[in-house]
C-alpha atoms as a PDB file:
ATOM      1  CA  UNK A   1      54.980  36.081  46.037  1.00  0.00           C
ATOM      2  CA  UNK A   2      52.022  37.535  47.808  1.00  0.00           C
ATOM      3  CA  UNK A   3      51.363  36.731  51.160  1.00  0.00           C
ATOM      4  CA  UNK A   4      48.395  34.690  52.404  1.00  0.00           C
ATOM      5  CA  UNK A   5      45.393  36.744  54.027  1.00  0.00           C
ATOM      6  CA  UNK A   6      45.084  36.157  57.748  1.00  0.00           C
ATOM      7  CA  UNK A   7      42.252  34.993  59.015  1.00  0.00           C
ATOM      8  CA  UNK A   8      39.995  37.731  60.945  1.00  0.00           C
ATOM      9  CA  UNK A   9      39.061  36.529  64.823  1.00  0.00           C
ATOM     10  CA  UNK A  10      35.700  36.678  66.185  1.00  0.00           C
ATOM     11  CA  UNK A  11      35.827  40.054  67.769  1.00  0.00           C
ATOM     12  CA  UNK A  12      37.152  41.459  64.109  1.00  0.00           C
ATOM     13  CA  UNK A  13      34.531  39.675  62.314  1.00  0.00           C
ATOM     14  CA  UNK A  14      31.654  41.132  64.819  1.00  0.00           C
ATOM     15  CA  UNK A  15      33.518  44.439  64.484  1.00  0.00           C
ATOM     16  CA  UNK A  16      33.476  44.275  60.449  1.00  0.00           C
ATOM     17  CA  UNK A  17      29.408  42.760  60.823  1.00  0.00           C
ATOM     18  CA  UNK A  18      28.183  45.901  62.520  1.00  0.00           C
ATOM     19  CA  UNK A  19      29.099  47.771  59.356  1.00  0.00           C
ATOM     20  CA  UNK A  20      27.125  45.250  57.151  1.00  0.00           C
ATOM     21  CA  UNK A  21      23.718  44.918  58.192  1.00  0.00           C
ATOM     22  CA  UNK A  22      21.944  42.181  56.846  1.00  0.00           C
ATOM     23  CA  UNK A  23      25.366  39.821  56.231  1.00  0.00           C
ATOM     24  CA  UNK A  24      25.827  37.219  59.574  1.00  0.00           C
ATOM     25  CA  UNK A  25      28.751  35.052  60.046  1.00  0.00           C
ATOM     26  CA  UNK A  26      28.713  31.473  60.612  1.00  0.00           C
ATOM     27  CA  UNK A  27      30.098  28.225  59.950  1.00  0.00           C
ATOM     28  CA  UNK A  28      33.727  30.245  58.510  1.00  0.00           C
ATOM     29  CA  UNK A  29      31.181  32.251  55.967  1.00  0.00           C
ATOM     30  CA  UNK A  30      30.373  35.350  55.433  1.00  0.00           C
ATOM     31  CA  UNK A  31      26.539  34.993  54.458  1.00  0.00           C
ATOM     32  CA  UNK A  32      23.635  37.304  52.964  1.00  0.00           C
ATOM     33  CA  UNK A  33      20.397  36.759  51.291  1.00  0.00           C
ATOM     34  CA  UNK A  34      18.978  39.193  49.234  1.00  0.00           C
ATOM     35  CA  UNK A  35      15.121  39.015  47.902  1.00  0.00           C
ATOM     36  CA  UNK A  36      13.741  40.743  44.889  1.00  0.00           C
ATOM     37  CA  UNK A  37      10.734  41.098  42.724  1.00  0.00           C
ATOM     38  CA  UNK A  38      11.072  38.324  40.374  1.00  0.00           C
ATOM     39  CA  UNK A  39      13.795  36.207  38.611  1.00  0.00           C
ATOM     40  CA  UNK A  40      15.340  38.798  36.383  1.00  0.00           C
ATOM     41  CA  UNK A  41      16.136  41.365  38.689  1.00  0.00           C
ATOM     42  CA  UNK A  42      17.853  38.442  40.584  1.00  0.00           C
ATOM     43  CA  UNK A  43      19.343  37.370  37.393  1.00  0.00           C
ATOM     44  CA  UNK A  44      20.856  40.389  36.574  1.00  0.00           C
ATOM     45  CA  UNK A  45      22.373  40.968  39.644  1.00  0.00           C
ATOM     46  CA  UNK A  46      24.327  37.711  39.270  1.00  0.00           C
ATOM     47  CA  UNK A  47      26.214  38.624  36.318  1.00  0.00           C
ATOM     48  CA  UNK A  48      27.021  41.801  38.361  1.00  0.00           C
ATOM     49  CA  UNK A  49      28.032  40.243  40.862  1.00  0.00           C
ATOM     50  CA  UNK A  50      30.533  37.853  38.634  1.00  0.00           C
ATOM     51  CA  UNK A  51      31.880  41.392  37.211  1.00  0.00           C
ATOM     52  CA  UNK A  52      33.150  42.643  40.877  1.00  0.00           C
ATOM     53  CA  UNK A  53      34.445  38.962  41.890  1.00  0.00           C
ATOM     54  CA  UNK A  54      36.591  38.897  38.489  1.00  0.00           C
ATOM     55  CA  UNK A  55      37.699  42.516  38.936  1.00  0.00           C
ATOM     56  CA  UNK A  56      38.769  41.355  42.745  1.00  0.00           C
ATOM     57  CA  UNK A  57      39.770  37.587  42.123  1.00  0.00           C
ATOM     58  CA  UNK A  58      37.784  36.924  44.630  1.00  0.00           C
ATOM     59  CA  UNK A  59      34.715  35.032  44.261  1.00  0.00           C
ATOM     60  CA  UNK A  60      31.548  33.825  46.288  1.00  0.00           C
ATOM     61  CA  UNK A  61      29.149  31.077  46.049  1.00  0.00           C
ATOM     62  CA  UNK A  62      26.160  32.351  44.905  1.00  0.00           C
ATOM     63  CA  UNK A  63      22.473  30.546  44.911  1.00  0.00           C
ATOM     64  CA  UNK A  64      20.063  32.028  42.861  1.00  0.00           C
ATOM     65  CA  UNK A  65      16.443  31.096  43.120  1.00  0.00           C
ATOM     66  CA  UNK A  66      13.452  32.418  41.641  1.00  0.00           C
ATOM     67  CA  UNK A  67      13.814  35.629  43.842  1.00  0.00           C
ATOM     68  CA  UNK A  68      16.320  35.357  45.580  1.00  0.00           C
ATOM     69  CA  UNK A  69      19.918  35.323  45.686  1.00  0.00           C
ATOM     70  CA  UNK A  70      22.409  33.603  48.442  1.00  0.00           C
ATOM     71  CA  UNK A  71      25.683  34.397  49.101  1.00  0.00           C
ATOM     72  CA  UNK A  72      28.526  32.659  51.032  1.00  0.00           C
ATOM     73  CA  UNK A  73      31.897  33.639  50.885  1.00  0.00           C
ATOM     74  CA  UNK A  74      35.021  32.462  52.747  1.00  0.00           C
ATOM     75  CA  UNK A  75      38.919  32.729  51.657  1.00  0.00           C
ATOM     76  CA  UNK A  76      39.931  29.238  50.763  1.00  0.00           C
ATOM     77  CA  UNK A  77      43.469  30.682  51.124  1.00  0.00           C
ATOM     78  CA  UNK A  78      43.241  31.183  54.602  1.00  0.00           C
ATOM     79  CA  UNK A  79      42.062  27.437  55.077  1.00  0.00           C
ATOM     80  CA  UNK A  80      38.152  28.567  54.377  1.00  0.00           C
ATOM     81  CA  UNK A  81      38.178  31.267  56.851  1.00  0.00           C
ATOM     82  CA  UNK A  82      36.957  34.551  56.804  1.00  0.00           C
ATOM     83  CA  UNK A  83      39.158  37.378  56.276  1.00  0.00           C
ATOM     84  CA  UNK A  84      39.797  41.185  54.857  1.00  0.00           C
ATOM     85  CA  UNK A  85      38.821  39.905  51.050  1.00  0.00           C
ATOM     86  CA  UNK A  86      35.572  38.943  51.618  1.00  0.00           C
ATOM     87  CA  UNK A  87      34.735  41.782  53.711  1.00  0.00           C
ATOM     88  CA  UNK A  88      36.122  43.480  50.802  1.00  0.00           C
ATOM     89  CA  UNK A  89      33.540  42.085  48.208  1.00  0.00           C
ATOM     90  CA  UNK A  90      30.583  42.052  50.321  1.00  0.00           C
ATOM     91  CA  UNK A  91      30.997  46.261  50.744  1.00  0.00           C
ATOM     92  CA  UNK A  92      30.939  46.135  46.889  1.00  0.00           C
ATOM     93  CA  UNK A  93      28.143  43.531  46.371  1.00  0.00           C
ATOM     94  CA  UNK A  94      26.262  45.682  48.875  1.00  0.00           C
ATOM     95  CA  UNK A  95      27.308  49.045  46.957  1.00  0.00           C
ATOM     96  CA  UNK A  96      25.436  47.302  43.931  1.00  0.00           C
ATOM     97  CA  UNK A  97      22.537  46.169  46.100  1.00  0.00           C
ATOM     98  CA  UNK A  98      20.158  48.470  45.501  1.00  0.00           C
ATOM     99  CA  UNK A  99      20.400  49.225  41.734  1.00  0.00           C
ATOM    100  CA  UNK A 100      18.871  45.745  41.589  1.00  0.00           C
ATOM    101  CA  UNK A 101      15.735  46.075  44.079  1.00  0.00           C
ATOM    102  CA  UNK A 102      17.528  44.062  46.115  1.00  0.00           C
ATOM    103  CA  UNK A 103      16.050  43.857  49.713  1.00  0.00           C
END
């Protein structure tokens, strides 16, 4: 049986932050929104995006609009807080980032 993730406290979470620029904490999410030229670049980075979350099972709620992509992430295992796992994914969403002309 594996263990539930703890939930990270407020200094961990402004800790973890300050090695994500761009990503803010608030309500129990982990948030970012990324821009891009266009709808396919934002597209595309969906489906990469599902890739990582089914290699992690761990997944996000992503918004995609015309150029732009949202994304809100919390551990529901942890009672919808934030913890290790979605600090986890946002490093590799952010790792991707760029490839896509995110900004």
């Amino acid at each position: 049986m594996n263990a539930r993730p703890a939930p990270l406290s407020a200094q961990e979470i402004e800790d973890r932050l300050a090695e994500l620029p761009g990503w803010s904490a608030e309500d129990d999410l982990l948030r970012r929104t990324y821009s891009f030229q266009g709808h396919l670049p934002a597209a595309v980075m969906v489906v990469h995006v599902a890739r990582i979350q089914q290699e992690l099972d761990h997944h996000a709620e992503l918004t995609l609009g015309y150029d732009r992509l949202a994304v809100a992430v919390n551990t529901h295992s942890a009672g919808g807080r934030i913890t290790h796992l979605d600090f986890g994914l946002a490093r590799r969403i952010e790792e991707i980032a760029a490839a896509h002309g995110a900004r």
